[in-house]
N, C-alpha and C. Protein backbone atom coordinates (compact mmCIF):
# COMPACT_ATOMS: atom_id res chain seq x y z
N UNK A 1 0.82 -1.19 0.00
CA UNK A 1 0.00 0.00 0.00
C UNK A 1 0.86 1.25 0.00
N UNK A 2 1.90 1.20 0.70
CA UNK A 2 2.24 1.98 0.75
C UNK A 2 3.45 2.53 -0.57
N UNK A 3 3.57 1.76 -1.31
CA UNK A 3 4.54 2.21 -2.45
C UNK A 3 3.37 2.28 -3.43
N UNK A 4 2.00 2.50 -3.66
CA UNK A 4 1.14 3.10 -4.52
C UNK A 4 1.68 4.30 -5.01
N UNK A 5 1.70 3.81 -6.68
CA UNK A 5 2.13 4.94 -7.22
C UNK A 5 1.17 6.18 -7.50
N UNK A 6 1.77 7.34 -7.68
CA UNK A 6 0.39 8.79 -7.57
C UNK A 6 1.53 9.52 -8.40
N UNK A 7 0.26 9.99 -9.63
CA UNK A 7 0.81 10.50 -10.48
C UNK A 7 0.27 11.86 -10.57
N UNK A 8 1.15 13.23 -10.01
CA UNK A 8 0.55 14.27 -9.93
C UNK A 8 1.29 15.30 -10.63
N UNK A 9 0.12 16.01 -11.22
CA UNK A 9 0.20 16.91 -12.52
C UNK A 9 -0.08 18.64 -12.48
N UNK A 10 0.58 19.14 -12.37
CA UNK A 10 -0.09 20.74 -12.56
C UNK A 10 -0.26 21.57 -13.61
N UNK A 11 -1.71 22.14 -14.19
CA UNK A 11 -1.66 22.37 -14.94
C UNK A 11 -0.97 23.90 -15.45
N UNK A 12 -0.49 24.02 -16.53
CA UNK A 12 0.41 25.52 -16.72
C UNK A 12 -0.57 27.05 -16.66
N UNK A 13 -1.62 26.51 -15.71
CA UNK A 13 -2.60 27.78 -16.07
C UNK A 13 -3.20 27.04 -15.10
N UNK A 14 -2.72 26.67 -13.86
CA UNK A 14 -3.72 26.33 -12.34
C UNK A 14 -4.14 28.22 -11.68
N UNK A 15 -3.70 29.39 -12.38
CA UNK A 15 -4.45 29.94 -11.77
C UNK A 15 -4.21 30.51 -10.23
N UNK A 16 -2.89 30.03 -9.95
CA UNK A 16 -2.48 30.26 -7.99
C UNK A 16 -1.02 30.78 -8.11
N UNK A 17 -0.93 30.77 -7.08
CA UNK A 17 0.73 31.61 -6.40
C UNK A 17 1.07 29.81 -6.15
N UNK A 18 2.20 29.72 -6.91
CA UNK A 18 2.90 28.50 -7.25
C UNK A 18 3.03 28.22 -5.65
N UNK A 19 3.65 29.47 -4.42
CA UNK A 19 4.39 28.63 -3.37
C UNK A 19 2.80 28.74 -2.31
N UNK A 20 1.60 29.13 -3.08
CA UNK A 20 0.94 28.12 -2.14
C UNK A 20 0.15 27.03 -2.28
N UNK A 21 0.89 26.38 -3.26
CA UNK A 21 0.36 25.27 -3.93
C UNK A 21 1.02 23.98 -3.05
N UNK A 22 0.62 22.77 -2.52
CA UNK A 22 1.55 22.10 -1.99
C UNK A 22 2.23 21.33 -2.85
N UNK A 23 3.65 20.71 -2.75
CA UNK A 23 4.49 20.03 -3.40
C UNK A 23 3.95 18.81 -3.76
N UNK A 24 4.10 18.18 -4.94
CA UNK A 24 3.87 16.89 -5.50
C UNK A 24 4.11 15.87 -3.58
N UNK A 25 5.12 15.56 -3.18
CA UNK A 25 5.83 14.99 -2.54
C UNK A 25 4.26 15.02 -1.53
N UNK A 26 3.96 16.13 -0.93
CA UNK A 26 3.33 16.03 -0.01
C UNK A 26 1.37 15.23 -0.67
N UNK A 27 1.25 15.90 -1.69
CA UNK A 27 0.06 15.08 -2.22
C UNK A 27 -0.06 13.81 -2.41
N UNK A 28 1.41 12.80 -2.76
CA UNK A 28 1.26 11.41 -2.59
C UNK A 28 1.44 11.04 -1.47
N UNK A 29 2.21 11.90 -0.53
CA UNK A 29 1.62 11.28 0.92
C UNK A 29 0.03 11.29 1.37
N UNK A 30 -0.44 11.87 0.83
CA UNK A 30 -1.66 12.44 1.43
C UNK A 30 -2.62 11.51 0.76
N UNK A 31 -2.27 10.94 -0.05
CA UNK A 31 -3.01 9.54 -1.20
C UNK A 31 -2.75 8.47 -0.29
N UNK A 32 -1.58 8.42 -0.24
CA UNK A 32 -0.71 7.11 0.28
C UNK A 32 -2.05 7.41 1.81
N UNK A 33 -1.66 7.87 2.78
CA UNK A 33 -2.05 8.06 3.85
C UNK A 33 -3.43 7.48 3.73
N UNK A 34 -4.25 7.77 2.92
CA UNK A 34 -5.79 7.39 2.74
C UNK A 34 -6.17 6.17 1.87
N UNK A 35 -5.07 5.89 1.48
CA UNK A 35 -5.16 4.28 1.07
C UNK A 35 -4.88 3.17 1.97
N UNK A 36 -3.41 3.58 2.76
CA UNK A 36 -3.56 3.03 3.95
C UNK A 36 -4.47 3.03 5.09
N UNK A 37 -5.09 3.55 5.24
CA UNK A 37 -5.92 3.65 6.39
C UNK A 37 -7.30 2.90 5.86
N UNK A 38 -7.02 2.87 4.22
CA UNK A 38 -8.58 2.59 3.49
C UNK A 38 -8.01 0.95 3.76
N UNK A 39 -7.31 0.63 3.69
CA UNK A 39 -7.10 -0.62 3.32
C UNK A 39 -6.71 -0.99 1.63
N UNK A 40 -6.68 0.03 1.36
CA UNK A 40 -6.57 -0.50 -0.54
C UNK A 40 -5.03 0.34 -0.59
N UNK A 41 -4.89 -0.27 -2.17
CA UNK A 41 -4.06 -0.27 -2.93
C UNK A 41 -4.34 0.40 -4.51
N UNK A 42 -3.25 0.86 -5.12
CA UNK A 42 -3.95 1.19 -6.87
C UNK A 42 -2.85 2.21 -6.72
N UNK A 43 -2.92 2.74 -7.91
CA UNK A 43 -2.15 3.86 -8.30
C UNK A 43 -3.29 4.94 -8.98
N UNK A 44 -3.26 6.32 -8.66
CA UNK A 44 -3.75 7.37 -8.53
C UNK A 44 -2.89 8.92 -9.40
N UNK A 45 -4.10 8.99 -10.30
CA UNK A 45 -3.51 10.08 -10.78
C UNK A 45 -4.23 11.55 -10.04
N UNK A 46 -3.22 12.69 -9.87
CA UNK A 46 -4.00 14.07 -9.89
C UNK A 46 -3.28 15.24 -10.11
N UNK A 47 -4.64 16.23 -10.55
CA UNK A 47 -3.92 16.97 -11.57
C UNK A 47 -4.88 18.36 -11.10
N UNK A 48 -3.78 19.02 -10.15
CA UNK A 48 -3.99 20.59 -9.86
C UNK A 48 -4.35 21.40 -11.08
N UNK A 49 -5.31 22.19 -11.38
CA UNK A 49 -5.60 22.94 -12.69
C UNK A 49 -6.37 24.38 -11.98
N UNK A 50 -6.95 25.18 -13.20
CA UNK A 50 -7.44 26.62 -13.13
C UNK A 50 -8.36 26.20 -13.10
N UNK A 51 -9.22 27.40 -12.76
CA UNK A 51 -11.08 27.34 -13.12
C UNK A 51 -11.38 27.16 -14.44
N UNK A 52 -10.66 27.36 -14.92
CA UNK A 52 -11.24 27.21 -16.65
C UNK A 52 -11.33 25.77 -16.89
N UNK A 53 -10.16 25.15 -17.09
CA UNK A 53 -10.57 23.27 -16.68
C UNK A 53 -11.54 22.74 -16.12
N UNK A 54 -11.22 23.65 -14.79
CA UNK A 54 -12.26 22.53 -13.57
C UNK A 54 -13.63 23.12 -14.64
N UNK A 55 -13.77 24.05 -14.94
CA UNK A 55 -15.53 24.45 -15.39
C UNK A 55 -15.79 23.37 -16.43
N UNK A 56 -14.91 23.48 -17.23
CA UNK A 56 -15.23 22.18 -18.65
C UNK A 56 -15.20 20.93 -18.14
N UNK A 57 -14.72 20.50 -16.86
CA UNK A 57 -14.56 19.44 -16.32
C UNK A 57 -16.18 18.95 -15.66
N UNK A 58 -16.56 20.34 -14.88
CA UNK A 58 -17.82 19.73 -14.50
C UNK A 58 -18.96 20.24 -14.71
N UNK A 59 -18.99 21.20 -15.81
CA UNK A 59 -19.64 21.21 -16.95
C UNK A 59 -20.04 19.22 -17.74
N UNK A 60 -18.74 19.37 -18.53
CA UNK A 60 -19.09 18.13 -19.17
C UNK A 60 -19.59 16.73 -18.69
N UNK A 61 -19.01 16.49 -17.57
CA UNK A 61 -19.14 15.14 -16.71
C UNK A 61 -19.93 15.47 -15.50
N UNK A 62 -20.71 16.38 -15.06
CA UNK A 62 -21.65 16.71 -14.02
C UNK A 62 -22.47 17.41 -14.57
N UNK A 63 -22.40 18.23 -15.26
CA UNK A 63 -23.53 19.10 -16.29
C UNK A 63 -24.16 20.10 -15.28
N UNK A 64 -22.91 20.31 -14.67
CA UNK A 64 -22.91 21.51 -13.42
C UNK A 64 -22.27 22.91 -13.90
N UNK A 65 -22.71 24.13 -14.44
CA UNK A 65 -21.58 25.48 -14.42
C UNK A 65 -20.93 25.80 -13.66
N UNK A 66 -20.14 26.14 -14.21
CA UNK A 66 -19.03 26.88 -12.89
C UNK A 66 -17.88 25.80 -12.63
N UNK A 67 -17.31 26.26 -11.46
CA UNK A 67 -16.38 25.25 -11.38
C UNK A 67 -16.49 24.52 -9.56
N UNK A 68 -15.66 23.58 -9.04
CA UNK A 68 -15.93 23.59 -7.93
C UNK A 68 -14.47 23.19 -7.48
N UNK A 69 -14.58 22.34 -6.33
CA UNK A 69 -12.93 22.73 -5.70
C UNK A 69 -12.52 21.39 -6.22
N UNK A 70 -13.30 20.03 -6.13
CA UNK A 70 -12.43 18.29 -6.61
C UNK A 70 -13.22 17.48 -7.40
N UNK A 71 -12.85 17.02 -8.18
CA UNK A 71 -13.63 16.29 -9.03
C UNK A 71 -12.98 14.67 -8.96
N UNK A 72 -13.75 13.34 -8.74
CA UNK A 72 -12.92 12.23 -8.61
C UNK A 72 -13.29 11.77 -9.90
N UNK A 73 -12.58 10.51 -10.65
CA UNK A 73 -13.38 9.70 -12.02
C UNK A 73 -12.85 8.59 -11.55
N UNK A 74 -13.02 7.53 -10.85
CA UNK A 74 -13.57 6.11 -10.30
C UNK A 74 -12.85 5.53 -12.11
N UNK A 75 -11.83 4.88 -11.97
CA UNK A 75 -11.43 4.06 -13.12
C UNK A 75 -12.88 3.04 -13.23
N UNK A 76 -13.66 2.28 -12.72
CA UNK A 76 -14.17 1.35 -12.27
C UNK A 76 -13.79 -0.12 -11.93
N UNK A 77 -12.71 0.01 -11.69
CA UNK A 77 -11.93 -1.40 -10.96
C UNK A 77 -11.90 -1.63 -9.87
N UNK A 78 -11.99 -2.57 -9.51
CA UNK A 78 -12.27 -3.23 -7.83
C UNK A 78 -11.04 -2.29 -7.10
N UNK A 79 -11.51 -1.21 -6.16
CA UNK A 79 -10.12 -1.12 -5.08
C UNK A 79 -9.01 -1.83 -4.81
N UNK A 80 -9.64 -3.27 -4.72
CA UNK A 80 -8.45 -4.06 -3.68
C UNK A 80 -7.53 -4.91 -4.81
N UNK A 81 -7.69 -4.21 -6.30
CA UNK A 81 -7.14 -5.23 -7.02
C UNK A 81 -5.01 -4.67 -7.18
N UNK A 82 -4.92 -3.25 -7.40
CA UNK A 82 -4.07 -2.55 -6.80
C UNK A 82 -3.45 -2.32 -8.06
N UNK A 83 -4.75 -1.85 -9.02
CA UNK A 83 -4.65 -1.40 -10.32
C UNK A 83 -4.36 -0.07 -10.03
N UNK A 84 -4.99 0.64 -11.20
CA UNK A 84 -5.32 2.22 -11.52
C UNK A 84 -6.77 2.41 -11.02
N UNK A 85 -6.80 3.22 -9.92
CA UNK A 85 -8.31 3.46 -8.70
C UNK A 85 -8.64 4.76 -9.99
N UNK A 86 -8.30 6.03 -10.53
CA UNK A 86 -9.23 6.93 -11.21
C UNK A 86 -8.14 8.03 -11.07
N UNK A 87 -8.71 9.15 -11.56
CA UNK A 87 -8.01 10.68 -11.65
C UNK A 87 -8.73 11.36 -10.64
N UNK A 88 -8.58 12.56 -10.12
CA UNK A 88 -9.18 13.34 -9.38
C UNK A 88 -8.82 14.69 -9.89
N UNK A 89 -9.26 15.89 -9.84
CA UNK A 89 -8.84 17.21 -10.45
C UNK A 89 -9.47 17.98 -9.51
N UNK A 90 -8.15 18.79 -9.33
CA UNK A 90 -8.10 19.76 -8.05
C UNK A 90 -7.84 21.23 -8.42
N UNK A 91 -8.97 22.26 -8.02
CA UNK A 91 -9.15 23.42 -9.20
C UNK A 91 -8.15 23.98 -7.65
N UNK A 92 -7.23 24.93 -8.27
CA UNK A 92 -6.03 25.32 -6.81
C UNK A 92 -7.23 26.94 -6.62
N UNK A 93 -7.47 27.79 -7.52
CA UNK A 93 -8.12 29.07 -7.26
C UNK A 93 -9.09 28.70 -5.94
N UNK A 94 -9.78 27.59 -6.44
CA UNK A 94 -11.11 27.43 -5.57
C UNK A 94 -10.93 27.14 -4.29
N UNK A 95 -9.51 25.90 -4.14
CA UNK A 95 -9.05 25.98 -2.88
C UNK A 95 -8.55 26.64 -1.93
N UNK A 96 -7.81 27.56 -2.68
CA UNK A 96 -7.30 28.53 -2.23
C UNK A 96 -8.23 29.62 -1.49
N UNK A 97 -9.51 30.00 -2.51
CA UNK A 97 -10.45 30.80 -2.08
C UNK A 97 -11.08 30.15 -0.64
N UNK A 98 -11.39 29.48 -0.31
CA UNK A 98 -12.40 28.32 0.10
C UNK A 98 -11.39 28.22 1.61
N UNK A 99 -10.01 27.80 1.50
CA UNK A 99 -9.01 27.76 2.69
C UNK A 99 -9.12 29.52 3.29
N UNK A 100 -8.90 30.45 2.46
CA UNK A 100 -9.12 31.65 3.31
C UNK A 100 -10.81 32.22 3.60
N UNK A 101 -12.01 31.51 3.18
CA UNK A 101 -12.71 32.57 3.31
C UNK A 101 -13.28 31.18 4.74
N UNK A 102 -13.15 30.20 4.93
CA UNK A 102 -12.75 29.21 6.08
C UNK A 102 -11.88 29.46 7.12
N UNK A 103 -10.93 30.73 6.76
CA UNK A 103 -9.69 30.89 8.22
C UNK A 103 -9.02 28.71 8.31
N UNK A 104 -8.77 28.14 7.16
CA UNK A 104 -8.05 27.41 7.39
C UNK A 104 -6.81 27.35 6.33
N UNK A 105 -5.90 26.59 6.84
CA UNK A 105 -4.31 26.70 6.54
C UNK A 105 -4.93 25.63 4.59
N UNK A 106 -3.96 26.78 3.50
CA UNK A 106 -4.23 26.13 1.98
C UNK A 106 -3.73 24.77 2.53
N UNK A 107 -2.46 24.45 3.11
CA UNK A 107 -1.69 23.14 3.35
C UNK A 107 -3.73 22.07 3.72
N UNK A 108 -3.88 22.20 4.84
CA UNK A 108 -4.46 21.99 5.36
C UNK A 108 -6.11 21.41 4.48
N UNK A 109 -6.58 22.30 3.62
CA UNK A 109 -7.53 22.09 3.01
C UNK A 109 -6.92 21.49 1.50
N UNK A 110 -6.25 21.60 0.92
CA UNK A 110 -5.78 20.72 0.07
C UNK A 110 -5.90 19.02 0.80
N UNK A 111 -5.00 18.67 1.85
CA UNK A 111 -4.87 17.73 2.29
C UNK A 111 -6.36 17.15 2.37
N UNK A 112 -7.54 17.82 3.04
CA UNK A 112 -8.73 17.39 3.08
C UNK A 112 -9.06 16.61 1.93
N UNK A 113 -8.97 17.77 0.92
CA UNK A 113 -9.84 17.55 -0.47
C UNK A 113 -9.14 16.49 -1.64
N UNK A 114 -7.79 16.31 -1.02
CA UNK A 114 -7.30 15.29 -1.62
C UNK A 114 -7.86 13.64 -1.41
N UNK A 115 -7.74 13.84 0.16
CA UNK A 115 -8.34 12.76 1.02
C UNK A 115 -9.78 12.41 0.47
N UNK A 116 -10.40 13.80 0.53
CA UNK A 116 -11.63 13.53 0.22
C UNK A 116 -11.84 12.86 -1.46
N UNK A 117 -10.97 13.13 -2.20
CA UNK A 117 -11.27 12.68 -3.63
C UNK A 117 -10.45 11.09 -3.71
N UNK A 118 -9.36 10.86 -3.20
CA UNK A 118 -9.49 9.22 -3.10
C UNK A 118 -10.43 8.36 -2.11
N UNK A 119 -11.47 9.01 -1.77
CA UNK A 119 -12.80 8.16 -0.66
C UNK A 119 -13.52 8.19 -1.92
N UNK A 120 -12.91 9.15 -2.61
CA UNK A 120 -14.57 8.90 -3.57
C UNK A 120 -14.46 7.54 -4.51
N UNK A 121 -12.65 7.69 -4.95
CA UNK A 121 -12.06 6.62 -5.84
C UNK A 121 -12.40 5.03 -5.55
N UNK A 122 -12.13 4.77 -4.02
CA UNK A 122 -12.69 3.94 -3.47
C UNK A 122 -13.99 3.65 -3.23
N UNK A 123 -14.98 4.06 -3.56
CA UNK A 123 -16.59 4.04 -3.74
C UNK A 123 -17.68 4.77 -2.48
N UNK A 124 -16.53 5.52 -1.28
CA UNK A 124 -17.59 6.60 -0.44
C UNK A 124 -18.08 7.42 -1.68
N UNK A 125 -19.17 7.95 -0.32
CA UNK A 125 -20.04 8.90 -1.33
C UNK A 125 -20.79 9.87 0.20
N UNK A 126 -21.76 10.99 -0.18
CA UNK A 126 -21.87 11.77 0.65
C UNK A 126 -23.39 12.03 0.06
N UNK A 127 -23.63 11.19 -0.52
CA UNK A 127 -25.02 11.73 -1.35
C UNK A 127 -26.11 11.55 -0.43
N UNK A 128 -26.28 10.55 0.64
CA UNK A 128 -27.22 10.87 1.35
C UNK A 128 -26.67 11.31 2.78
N UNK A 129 -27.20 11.89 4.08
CA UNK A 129 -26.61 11.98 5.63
C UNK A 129 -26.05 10.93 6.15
N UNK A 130 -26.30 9.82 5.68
CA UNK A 130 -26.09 8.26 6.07
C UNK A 130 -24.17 7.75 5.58
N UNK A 131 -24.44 8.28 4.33
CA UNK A 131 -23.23 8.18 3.70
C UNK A 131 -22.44 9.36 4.04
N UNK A 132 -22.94 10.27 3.98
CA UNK A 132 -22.00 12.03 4.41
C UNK A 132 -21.17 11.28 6.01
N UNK A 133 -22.21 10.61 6.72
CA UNK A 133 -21.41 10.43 7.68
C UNK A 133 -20.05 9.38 8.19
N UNK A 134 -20.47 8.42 7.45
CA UNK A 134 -19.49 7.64 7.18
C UNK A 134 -18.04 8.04 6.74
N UNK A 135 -18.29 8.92 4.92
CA UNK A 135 -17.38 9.26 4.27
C UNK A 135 -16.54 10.38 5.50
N UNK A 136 -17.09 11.04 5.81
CA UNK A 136 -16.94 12.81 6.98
C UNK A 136 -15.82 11.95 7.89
N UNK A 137 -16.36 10.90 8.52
CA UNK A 137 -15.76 10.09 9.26
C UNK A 137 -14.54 9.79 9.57
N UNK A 138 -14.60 9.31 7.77
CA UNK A 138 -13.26 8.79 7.88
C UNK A 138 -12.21 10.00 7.27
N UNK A 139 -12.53 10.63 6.68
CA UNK A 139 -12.23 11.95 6.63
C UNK A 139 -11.23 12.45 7.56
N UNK A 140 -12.05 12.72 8.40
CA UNK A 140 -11.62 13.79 9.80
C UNK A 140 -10.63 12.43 10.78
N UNK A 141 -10.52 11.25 10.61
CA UNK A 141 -9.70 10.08 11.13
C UNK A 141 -8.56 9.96 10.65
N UNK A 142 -9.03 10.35 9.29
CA UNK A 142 -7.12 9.92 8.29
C UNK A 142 -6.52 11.83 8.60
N UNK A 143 -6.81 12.66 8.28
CA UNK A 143 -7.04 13.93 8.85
C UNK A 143 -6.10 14.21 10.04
N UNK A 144 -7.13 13.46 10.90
CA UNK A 144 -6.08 13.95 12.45
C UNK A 144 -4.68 12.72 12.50
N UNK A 145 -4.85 11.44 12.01
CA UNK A 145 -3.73 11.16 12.10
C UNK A 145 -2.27 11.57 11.13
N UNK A 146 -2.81 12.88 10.66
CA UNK A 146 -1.41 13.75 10.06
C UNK A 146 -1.20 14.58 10.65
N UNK A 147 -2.19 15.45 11.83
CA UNK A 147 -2.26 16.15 12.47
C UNK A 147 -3.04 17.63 12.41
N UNK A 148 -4.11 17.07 11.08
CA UNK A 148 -4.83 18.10 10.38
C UNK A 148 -6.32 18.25 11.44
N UNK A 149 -6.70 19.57 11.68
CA UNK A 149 -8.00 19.31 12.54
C UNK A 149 -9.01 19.08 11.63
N UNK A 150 -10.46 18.43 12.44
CA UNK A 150 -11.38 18.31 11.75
C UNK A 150 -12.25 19.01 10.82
N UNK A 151 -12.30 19.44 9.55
CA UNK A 151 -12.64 20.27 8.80
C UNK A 151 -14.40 20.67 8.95
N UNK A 152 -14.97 20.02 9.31
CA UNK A 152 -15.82 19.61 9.42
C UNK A 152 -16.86 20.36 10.76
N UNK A 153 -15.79 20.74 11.66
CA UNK A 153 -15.73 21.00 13.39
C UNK A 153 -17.00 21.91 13.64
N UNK A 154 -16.56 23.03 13.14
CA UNK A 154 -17.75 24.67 12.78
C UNK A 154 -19.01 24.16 12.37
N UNK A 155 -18.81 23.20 11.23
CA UNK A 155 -20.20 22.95 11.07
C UNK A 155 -21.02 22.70 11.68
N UNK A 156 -20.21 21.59 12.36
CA UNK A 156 -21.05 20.68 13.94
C UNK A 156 -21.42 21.51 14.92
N UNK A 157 -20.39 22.32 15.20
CA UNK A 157 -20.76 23.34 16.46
C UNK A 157 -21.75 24.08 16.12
N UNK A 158 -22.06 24.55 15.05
CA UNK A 158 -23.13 25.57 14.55
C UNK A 158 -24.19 25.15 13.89
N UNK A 159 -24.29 24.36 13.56
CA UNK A 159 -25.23 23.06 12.51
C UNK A 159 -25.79 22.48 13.20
């Protein structure tokens, strides 16, 4: 599990201040980390881009405008076979926006949304409260054991 390869890409028009983008190095930990804890294996591609991507991205394959912060695409192969699990695309503007208008660290919410897009690779989902809680779960578990707080926290307290 832990030598899962992660193939991460930035696009030449992601749209951000390069040094607050996190390093390749730290995003396959942050794969690695949530595969281990998932129990699976596979190799994982992702690919930091601008709003302009992410919009054609989920535009075309969600038939959503605009853009949003992660998009996962589920290769459709069994998790545990320790193939190729899917791509994920990570719009950096949106994160970026989203980490400051949150008062949380970019490091910090990248790491989330990374996490959060290999749960999806692996077949969580958030589509109903039932599942939100599960996926949230494990989330905020793989999360604190990097030492990231629960993203999630404010909501609860105020929600």
């Amino acid at each position: 599990m832990a030598n899962s390869p992660v193939d991460v890409q930035y696009a030449d028009d992601c749209d951000a201040d390069a040094s607050r983008l996190p390093n390749a190095a730290s995003i396959r930990q942050w794969v690695r980390s949530a595969l281990t804890f998932a129990g699976a294996s596979g190799s994982v591609s992702i690919r930091v881009m601008g709003d302009d991507e992410m919009k054609s991205l989920n535009g075309e394959f969600r038939g959503k405008p605009g853009t949003t912060n992660v998009l996962s695409f589920p290769s459709g192969e069994p998790p545990g076979n320790s193939g190729f699990l899917g791509d994920i695309a990570i719009c950096a503007p949106v994160v970026l926006r989203e980490a400051l208008a949150q008062d949380k660290s970019c490091e910090a919410h990248f790491a989330h949304l990374v996490i959060h897009g290999v749960l999806h690779l692996l077949g969580y989902d958030h589509g109903s409260e039932a599942e939100a809680l599960v996926m949230e779960g494990k989330e905020v578990e793989i999360l604190a054991r990097m030492g990231v707080d629960d993203p999630y926290a404010e909501r609860r307290d105020h929600g």
